[in-house]
Structure formats: C-alpha cells, structure tokens
PDB file of N, CA and C in Angstrom:
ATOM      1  N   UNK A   1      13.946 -10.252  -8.496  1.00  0.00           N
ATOM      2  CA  UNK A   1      13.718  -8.798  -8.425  1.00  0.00           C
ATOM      3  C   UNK A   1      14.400  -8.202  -7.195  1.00  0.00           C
ATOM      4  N   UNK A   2      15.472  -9.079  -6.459  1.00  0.00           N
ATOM      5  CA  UNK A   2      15.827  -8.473  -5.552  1.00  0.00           C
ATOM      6  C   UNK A   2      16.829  -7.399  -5.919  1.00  0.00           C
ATOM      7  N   UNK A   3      16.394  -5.762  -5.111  1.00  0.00           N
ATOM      8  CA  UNK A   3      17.937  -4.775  -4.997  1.00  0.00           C
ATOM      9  C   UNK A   3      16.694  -3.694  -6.333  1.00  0.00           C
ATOM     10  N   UNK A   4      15.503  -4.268  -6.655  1.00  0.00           N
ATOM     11  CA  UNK A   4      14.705  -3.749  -7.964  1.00  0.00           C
ATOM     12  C   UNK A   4      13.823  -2.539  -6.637  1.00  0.00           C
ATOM     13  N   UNK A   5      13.492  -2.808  -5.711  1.00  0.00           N
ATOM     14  CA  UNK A   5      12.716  -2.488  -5.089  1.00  0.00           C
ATOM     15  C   UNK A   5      12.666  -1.711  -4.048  1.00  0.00           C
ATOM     16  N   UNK A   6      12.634  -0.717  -3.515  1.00  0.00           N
ATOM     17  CA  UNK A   6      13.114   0.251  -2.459  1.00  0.00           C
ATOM     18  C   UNK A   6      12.764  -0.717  -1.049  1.00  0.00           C
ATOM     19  N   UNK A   7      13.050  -1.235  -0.004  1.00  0.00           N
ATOM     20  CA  UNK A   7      12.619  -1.754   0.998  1.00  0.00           C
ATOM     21  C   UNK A   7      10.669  -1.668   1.250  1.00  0.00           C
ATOM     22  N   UNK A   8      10.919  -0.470   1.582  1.00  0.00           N
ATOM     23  CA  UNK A   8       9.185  -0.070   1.908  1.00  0.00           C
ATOM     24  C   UNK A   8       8.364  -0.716   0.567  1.00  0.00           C
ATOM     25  N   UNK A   9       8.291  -0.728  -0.528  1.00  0.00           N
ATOM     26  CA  UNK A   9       7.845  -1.003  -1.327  1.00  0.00           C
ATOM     27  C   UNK A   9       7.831  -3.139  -1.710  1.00  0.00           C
ATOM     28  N   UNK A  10       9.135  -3.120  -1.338  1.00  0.00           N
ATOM     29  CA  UNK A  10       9.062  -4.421  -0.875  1.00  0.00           C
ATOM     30  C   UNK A  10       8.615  -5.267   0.521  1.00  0.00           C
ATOM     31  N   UNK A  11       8.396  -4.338   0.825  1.00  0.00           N
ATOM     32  CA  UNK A  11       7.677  -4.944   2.199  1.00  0.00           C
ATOM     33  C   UNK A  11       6.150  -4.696   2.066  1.00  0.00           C
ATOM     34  N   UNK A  12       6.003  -4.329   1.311  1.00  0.00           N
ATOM     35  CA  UNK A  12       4.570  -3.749   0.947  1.00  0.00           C
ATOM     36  C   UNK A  12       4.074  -5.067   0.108  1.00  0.00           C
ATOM     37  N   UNK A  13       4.737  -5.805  -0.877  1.00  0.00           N
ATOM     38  CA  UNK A  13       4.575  -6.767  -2.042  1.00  0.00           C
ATOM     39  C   UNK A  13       4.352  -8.108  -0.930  1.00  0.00           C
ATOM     40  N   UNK A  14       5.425  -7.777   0.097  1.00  0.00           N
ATOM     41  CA  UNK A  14       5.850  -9.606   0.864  1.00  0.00           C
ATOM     42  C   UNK A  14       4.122  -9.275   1.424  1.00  0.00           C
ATOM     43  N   UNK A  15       4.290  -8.279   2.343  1.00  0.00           N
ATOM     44  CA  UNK A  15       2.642  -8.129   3.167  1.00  0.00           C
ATOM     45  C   UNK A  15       1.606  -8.362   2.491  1.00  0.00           C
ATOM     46  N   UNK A  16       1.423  -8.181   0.944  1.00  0.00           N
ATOM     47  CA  UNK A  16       0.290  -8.741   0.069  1.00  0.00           C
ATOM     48  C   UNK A  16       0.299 -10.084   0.280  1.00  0.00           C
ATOM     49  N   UNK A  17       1.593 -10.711  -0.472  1.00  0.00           N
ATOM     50  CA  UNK A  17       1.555 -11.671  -0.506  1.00  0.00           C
ATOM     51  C   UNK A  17       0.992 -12.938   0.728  1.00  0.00           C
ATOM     52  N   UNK A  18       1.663 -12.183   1.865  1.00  0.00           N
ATOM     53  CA  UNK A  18       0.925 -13.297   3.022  1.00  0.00           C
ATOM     54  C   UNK A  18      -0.505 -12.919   3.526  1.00  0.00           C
ATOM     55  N   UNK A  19      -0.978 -11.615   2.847  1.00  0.00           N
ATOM     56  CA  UNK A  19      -2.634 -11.413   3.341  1.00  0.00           C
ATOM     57  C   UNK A  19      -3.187 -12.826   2.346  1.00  0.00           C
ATOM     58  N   UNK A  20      -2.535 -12.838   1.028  1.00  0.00           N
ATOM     59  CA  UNK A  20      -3.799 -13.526   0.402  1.00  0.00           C
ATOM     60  C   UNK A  20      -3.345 -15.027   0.818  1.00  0.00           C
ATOM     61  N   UNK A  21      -2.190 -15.433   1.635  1.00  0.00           N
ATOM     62  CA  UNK A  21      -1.700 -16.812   1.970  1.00  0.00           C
ATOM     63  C   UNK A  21      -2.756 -16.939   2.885  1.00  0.00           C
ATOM     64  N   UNK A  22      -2.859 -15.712   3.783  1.00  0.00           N
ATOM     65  CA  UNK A  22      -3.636 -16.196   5.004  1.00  0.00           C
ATOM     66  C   UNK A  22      -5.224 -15.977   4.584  1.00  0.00           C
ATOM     67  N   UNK A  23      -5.433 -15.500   3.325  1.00  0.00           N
ATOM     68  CA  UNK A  23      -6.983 -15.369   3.274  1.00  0.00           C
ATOM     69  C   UNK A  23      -7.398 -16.831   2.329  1.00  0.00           C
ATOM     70  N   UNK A  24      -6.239 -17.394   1.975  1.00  0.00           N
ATOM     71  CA  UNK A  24      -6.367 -19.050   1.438  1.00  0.00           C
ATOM     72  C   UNK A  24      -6.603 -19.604   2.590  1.00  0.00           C
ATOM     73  N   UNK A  25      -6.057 -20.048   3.998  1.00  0.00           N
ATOM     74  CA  UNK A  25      -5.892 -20.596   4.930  1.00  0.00           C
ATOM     75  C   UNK A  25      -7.457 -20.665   5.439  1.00  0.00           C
ATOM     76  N   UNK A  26      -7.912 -19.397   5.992  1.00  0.00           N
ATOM     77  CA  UNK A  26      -9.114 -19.038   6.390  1.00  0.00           C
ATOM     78  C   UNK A  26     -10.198 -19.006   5.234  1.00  0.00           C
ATOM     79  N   UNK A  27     -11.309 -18.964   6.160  1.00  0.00           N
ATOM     80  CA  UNK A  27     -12.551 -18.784   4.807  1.00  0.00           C
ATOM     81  C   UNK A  27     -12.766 -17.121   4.990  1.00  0.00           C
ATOM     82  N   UNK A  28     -13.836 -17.230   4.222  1.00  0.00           N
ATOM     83  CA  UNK A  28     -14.530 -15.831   3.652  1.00  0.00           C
ATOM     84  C   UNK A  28     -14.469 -14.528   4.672  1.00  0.00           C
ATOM     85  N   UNK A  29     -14.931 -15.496   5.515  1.00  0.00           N
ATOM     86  CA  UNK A  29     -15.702 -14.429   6.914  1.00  0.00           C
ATOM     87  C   UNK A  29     -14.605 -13.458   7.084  1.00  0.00           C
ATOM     88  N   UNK A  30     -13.053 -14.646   7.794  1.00  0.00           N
ATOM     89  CA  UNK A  30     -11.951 -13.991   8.346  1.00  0.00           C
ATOM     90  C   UNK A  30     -11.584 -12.676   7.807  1.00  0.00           C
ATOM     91  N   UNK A  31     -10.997 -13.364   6.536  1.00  0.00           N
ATOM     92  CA  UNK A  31     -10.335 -11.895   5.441  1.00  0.00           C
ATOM     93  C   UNK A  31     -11.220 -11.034   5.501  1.00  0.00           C
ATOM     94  N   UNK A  32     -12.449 -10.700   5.000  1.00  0.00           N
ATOM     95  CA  UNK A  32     -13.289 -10.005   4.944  1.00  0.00           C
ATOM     96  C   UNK A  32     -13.561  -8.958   6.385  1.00  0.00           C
ATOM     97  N   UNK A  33     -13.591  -9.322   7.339  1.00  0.00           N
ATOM     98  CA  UNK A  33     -13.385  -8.787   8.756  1.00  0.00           C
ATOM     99  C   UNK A  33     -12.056  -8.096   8.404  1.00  0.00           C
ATOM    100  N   UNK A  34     -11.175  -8.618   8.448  1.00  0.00           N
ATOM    101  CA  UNK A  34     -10.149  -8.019   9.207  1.00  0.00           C
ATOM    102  C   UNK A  34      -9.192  -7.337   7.652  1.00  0.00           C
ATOM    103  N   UNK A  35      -9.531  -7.676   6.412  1.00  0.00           N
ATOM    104  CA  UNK A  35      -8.948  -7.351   5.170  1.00  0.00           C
ATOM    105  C   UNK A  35      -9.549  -6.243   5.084  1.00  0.00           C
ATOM    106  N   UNK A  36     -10.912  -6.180   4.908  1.00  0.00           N
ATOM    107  CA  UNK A  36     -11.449  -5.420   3.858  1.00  0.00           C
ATOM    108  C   UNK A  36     -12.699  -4.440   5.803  1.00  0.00           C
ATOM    109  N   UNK A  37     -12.158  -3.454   6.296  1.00  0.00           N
ATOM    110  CA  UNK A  37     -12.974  -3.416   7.958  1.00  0.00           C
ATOM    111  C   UNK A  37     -13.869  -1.923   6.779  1.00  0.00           C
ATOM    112  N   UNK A  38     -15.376  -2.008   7.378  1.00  0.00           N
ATOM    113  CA  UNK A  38     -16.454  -0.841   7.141  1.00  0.00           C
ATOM    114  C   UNK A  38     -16.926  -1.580   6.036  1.00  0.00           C
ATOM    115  N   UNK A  39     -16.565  -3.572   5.131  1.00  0.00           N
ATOM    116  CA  UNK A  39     -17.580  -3.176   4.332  1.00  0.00           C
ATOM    117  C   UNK A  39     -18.578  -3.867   4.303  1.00  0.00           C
ATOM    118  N   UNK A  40     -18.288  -4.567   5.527  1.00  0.00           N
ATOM    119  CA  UNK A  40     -19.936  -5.546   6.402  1.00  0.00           C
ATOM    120  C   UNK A  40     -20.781  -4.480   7.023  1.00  0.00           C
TER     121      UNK A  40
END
C-alpha cells in the first residue's frame, strides 16, 4: 500500500500499529494508563 496513503495518514496506521505491539509487550495496567487516560 505504499504511495496509497497521504504521509499523515500513514503515520497514523504505523503509530497504531506499534501502540498495540507495545500493548502485547506490556500487560493490562500499562496500555490502559497511558492508551486509553480518564478511563480508570
């Protein structure tokens, strides 16, 4: 899909992609803190 994607929009897809790499890495707590902030 490269050249499919306006930059910003692709940088938007890569940044998903390594939230949920790094919310595999870590447990629950982490992501949840710092992913998802106001819903603890």
């Amino acid at each position: 899909m490269t050249g499919e994607l306006d930059p910003g929009a692709r940088l938007l897809e890569d940044s998903s992609g390594l939230t949920r790499a790094l919310a595999g890495q870590f447990d629950g707590p982490f992501f949840y803190r710092y992913g998802r902030p106001g819903e603890l």
